[in-house]
C-alpha atoms as a PDB file:
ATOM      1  CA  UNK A   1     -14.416   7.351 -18.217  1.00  0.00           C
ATOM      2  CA  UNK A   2     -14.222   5.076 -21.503  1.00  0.00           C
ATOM      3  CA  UNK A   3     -15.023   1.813 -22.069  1.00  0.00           C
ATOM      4  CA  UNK A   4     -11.612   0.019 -23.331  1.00  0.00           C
ATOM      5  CA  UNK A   5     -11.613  -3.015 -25.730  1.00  0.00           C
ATOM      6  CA  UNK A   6      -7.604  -4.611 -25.092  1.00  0.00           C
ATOM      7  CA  UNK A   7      -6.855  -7.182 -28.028  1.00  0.00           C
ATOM      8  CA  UNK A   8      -3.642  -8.923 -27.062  1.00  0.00           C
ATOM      9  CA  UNK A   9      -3.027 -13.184 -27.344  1.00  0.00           C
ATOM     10  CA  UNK A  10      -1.121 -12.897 -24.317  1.00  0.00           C
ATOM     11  CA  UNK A  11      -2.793 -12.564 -20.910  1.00  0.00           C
ATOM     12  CA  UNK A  12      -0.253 -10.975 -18.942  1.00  0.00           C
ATOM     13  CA  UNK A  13      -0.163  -8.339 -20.846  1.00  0.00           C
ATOM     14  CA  UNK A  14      -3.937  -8.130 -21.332  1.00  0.00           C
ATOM     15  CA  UNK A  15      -4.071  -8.274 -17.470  1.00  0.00           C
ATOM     16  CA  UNK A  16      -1.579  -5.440 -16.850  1.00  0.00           C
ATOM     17  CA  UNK A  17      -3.069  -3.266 -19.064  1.00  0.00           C
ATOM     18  CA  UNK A  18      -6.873  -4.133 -17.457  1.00  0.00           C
ATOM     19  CA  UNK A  19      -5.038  -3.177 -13.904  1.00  0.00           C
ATOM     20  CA  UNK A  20      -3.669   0.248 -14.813  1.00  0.00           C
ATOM     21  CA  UNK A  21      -6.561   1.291 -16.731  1.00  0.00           C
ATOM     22  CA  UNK A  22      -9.503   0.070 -14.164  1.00  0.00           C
ATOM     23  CA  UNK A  23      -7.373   2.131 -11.490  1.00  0.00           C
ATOM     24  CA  UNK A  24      -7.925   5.576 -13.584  1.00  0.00           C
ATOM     25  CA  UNK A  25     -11.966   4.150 -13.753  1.00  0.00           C
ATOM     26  CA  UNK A  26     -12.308   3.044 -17.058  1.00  0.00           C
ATOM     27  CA  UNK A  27     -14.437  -0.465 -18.331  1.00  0.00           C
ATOM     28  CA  UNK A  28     -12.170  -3.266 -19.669  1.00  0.00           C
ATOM     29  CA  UNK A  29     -13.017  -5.886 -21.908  1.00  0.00           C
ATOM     30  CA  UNK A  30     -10.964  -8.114 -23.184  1.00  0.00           C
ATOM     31  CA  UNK A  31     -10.180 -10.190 -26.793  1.00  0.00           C
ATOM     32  CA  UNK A  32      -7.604 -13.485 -26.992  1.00  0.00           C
ATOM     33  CA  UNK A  33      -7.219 -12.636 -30.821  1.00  0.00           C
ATOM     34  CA  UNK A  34      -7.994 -10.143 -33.735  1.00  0.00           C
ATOM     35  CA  UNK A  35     -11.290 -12.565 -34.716  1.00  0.00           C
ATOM     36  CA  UNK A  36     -12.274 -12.635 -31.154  1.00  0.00           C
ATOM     37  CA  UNK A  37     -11.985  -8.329 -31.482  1.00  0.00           C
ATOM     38  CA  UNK A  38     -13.468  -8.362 -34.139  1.00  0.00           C
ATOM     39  CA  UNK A  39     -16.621  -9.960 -32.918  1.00  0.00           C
ATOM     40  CA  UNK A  40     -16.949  -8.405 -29.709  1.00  0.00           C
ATOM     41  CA  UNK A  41     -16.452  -4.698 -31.053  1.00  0.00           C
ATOM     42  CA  UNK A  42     -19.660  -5.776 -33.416  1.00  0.00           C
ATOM     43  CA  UNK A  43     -21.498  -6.916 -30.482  1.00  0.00           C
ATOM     44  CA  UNK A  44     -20.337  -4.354 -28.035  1.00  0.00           C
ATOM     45  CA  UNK A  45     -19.995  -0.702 -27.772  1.00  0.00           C
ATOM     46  CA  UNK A  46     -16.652   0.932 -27.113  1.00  0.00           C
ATOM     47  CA  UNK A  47     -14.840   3.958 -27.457  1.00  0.00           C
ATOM     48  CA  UNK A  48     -11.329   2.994 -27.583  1.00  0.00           C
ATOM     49  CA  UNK A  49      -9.374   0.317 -28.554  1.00  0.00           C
ATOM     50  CA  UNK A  50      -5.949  -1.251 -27.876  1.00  0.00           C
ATOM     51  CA  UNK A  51      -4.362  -3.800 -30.434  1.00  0.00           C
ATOM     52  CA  UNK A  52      -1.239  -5.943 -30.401  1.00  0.00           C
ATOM     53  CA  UNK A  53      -0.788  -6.632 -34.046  1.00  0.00           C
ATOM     54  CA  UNK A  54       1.146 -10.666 -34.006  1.00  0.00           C
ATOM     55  CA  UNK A  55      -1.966 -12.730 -33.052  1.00  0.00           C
ATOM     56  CA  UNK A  56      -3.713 -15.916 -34.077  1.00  0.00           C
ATOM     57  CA  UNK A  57      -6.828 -16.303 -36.475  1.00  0.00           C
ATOM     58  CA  UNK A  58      -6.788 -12.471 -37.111  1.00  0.00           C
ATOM     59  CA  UNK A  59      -3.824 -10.140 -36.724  1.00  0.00           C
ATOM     60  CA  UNK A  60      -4.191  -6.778 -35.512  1.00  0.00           C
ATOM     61  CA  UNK A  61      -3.808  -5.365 -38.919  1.00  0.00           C
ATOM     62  CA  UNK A  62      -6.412  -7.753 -40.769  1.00  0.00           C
ATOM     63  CA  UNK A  63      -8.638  -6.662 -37.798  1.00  0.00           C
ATOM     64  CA  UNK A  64      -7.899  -3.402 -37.437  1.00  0.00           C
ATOM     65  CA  UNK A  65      -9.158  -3.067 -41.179  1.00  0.00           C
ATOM     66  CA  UNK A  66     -12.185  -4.951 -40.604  1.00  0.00           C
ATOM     67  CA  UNK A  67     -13.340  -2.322 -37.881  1.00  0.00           C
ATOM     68  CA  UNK A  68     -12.525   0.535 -40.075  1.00  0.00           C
ATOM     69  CA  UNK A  69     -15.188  -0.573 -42.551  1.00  0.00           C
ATOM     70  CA  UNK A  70     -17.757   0.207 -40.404  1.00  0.00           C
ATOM     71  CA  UNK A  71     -16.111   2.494 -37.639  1.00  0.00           C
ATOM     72  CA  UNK A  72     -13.579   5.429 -36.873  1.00  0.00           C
ATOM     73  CA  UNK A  73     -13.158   4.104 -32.937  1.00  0.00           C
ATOM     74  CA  UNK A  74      -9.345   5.132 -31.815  1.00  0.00           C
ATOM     75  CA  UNK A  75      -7.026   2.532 -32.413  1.00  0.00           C
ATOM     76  CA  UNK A  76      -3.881   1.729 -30.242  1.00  0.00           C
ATOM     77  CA  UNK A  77      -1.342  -0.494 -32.070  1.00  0.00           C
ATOM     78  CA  UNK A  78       0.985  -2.602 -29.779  1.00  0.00           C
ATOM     79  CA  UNK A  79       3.980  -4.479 -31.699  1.00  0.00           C
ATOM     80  CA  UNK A  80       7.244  -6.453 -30.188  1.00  0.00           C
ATOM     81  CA  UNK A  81       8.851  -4.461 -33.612  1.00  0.00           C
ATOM     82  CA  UNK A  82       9.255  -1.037 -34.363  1.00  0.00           C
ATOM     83  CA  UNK A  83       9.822  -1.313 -37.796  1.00  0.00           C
ATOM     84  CA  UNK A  84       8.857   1.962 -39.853  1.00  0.00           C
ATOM     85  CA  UNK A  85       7.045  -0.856 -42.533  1.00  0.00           C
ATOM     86  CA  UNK A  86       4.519  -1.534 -39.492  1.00  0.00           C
ATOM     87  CA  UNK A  87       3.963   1.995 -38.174  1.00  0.00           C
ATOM     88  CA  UNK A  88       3.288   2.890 -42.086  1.00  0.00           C
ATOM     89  CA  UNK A  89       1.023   0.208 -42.239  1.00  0.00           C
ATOM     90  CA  UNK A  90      -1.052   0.805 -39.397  1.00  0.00           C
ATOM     91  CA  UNK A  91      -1.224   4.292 -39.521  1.00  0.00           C
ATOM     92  CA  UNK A  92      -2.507   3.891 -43.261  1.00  0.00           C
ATOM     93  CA  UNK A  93      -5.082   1.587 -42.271  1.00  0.00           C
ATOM     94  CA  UNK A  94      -5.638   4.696 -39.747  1.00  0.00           C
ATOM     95  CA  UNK A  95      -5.000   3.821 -36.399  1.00  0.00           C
ATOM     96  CA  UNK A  96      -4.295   6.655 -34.356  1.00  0.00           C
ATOM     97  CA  UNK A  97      -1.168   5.804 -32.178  1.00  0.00           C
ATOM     98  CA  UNK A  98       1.659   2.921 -32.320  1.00  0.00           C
ATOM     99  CA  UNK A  99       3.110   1.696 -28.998  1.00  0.00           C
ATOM    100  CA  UNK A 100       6.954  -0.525 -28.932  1.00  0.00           C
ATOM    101  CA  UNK A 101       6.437  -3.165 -26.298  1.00  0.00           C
ATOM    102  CA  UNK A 102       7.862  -3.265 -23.379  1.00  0.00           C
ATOM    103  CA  UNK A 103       6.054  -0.210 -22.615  1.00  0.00           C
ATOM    104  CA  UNK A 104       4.600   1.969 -19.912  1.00  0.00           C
ATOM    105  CA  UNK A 105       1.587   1.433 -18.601  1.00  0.00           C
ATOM    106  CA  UNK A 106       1.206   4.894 -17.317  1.00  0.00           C
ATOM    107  CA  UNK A 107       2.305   6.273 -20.635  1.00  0.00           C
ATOM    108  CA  UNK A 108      -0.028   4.030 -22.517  1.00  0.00           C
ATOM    109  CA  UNK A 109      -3.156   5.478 -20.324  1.00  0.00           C
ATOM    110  CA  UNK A 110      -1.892   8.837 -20.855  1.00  0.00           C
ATOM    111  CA  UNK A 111      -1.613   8.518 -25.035  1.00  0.00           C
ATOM    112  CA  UNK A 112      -5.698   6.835 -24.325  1.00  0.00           C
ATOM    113  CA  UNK A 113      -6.604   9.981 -22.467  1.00  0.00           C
ATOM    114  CA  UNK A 114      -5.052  12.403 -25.025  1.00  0.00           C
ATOM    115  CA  UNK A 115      -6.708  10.523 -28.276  1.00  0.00           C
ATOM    116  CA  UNK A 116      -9.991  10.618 -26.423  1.00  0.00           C
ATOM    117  CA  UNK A 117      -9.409  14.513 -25.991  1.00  0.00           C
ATOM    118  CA  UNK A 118      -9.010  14.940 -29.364  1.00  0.00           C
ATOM    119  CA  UNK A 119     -11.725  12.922 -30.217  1.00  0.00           C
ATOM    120  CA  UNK A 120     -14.037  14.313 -28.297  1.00  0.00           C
ATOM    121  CA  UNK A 121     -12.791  17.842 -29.723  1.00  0.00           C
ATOM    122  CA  UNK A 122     -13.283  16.861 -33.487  1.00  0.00           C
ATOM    123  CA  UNK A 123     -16.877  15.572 -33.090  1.00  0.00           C
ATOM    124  CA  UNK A 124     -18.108  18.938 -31.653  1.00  0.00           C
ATOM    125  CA  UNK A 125     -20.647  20.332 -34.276  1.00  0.00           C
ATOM    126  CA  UNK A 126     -18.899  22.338 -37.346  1.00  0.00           C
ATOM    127  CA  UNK A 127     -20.334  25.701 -38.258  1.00  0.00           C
ATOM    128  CA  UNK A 128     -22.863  25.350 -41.153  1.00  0.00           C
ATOM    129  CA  UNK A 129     -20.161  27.096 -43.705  1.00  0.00           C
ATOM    130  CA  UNK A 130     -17.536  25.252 -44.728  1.00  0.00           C
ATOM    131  CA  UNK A 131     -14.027  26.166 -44.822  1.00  0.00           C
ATOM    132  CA  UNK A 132     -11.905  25.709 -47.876  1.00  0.00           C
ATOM    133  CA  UNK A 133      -8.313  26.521 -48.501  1.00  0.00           C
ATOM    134  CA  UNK A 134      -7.704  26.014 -52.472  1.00  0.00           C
ATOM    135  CA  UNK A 135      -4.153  26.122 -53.561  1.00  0.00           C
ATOM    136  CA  UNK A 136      -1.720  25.753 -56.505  1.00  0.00           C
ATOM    137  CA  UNK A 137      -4.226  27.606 -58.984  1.00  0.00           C
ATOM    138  CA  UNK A 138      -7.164  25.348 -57.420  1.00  0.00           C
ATOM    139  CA  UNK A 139      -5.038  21.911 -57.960  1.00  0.00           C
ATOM    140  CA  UNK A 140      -4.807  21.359 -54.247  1.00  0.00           C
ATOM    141  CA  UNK A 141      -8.440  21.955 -52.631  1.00  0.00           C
ATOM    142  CA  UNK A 142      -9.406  21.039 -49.047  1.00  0.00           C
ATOM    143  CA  UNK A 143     -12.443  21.565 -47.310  1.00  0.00           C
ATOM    144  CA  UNK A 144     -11.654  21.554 -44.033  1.00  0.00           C
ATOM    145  CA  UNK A 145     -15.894  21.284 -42.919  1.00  0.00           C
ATOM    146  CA  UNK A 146     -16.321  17.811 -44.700  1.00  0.00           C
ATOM    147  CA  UNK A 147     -12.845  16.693 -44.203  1.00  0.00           C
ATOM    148  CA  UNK A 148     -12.213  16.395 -48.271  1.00  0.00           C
ATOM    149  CA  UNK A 149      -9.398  16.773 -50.506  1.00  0.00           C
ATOM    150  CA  UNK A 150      -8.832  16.937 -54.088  1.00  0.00           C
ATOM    151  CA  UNK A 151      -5.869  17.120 -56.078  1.00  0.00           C
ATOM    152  CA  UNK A 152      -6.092  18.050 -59.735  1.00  0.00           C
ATOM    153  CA  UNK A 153      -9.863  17.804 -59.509  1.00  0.00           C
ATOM    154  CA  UNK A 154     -10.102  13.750 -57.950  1.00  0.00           C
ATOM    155  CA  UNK A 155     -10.743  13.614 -54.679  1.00  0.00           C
ATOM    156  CA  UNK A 156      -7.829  11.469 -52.737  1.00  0.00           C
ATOM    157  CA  UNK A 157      -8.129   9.324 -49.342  1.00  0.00           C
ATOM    158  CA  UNK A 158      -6.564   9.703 -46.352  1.00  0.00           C
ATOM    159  CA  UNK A 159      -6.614   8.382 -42.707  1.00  0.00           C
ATOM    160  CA  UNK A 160      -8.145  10.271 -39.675  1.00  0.00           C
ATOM    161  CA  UNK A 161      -4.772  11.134 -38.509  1.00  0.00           C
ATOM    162  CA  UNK A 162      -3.442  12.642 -42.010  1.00  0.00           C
ATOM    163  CA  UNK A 163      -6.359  14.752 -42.308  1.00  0.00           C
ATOM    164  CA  UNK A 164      -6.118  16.438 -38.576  1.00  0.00           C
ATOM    165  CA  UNK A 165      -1.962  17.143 -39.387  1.00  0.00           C
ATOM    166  CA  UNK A 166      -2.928  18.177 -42.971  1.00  0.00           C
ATOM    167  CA  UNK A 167      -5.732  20.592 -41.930  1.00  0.00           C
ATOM    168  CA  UNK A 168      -3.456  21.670 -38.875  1.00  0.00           C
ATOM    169  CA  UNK A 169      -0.816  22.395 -41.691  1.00  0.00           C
ATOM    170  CA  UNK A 170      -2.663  24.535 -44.120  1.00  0.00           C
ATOM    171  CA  UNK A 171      -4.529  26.575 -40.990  1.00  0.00           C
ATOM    172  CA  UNK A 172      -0.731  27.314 -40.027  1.00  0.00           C
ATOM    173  CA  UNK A 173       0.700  27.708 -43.646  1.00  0.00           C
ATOM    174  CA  UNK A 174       4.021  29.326 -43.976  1.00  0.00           C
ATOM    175  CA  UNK A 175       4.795  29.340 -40.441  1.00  0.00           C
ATOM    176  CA  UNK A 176       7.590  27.095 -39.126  1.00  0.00           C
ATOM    177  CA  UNK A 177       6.031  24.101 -36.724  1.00  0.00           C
ATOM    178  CA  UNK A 178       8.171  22.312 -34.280  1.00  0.00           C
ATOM    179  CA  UNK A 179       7.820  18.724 -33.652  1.00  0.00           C
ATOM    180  CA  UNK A 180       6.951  19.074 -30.289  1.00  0.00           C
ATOM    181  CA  UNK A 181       4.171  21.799 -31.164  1.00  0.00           C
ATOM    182  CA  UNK A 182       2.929  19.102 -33.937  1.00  0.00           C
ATOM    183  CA  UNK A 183       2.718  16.291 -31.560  1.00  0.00           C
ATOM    184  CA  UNK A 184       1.168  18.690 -28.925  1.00  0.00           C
ATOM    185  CA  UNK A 185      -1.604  20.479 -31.220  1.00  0.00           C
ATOM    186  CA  UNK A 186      -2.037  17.318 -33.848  1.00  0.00           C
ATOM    187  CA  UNK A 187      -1.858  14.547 -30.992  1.00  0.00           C
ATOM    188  CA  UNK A 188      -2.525  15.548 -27.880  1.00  0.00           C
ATOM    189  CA  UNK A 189       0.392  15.082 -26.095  1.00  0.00           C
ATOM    190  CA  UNK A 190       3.641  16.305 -25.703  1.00  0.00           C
ATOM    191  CA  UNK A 191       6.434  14.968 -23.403  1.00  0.00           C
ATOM    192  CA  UNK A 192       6.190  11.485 -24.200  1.00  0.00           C
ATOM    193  CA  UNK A 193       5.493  12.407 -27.881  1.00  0.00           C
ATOM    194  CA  UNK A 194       6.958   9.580 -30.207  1.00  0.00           C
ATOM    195  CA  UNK A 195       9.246  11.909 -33.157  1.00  0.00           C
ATOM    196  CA  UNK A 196       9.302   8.999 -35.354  1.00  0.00           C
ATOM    197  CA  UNK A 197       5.514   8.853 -35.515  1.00  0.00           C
ATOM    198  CA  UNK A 198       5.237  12.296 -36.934  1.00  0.00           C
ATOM    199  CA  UNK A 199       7.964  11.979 -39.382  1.00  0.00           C
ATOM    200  CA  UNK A 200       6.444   8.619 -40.304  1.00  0.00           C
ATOM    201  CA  UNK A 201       3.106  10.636 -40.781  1.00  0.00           C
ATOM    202  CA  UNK A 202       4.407  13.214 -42.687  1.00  0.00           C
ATOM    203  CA  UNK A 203       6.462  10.264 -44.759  1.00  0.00           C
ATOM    204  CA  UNK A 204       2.587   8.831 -45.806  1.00  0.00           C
ATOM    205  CA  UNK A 205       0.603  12.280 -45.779  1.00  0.00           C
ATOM    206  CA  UNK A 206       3.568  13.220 -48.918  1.00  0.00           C
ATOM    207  CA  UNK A 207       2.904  10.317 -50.667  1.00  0.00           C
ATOM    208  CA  UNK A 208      -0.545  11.366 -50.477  1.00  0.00           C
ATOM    209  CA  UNK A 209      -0.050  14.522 -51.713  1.00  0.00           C
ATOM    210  CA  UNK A 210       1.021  13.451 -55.082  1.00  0.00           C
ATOM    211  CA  UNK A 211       3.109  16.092 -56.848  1.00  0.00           C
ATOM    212  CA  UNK A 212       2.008  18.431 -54.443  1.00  0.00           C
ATOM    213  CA  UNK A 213       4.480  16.664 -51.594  1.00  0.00           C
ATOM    214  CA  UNK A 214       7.074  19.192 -51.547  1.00  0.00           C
ATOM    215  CA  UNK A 215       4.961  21.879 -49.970  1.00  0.00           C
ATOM    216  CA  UNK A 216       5.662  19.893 -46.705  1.00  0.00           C
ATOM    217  CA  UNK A 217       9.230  21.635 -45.985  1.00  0.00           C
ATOM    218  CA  UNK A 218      11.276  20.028 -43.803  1.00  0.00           C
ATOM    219  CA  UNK A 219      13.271  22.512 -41.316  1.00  0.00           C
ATOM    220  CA  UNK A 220      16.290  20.377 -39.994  1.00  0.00           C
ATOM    221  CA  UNK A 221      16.867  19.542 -36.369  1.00  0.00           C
ATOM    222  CA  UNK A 222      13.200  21.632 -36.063  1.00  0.00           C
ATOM    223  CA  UNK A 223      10.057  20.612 -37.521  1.00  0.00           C
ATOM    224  CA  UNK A 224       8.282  21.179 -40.641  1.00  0.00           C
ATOM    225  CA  UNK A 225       6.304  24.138 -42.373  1.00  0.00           C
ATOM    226  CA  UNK A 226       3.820  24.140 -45.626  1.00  0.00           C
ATOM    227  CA  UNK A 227       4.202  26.604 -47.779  1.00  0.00           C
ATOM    228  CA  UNK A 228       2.930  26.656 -51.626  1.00  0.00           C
ATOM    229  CA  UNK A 229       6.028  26.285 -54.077  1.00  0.00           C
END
């Protein structure tokens, strides 16, 4: 069971969350505001975390940020909006999942339980050789060991998330993915996969990519593949 850190300025919702995920066995604590987070995840230990994002002294964004300076604990965003501006944000910053209030309870412990799966399957220990895929005459280089990428020789930054699509990508390369096989394999989950978070993931992980974007192909009303152009 994990020990849960909810950040939410409203107590109802803090309090519903605390109910559903105490009843699968899990440790709740809880934080009025991103500063209050902030403070407690310094002082505390936890392995997941659940963030509104509209909050006073600190917003989940400003706070989410502060935590990823010193930590790569799964982040849960929860927003009132589901503008594509805020998912892009967040999942920049590199949280791991975005949740539209009003939501399901049951669905929100479910998308905890799969990020902790994954989790816990990308800290098992590496073999001592690392894997590289080099592409584009050696322009596009990843090493898929140290979780590193380099475009054109400089090495480029990218969230948790965009790494574990990215790697799934090139480990897959010309072979056409489905969105539900994506969400499954890349997330964790499947039937109450979110579409719109993987396209707005693959929206950010082009950008990253530079001029190398278009060897994300988009297959309409299907998924995506990489292939080198």
């Amino acid at each position: 069971m994990y020990n849960i850190l909810i950040v939410d300025d409203e107590d109802m919702i803090r309090k519903l969350i605390r109910k559903y995920a105490e009843f699968e066995g899990h440790t709740v604590t809880e934080a009025t505001d991103g500063m209050d987070a902030v403070i407690k995840f310094k002082n505390g230990s936890y392995d997941i975390i659940i963030m509104d994002i509209m909050m006073p002294e600190l917003d989940g964004f400003s706070a989410s940020r502060e935590i990823r300076k010193v930590s790569d604990v799964p982040i849960i965003m929860l927003s009132a909006r589901g503008e594509e501006y805020d998912k892009i944000n967040g999942f920049e910053i590199g949280i791991d999942d975005y949740v539209v209030k009003p939501f399901s309870p049951k669905e929100l412990m479910l998308r905890v339980e799969a990020i902790m799966k994954r989790a816990k399957s990308s800290g098992k220990k590496e073999e001592s050789k690392n894997e590289i895929i080099s592409l584009a005459n050696g322009g596009l280089v990843a090493d898929l060991t140290a979780r590193i990428v380099y475009i054109d020789g400089e090495r480029i930054d990218m969230s948790p998330k965009e790494y574990e699509l990215f790697f799934y990508m090139l480990k897959n390369k010309n072979i056409a993915l489905s969105r539900d096989k994506l969400l499954s394999d890349v997330w964790g989950y499947d039937f109450f996969g979110d579409d719109r978070t993987l396209d707005t993931h693959i929206k950010i992980l082009r950008k990253s990519l530079g001029k190398y974007s278009d060897f994300i192909v988009t297959i309409r009303g299907m998924g995506y593949r990489f292939e080198e152009k």
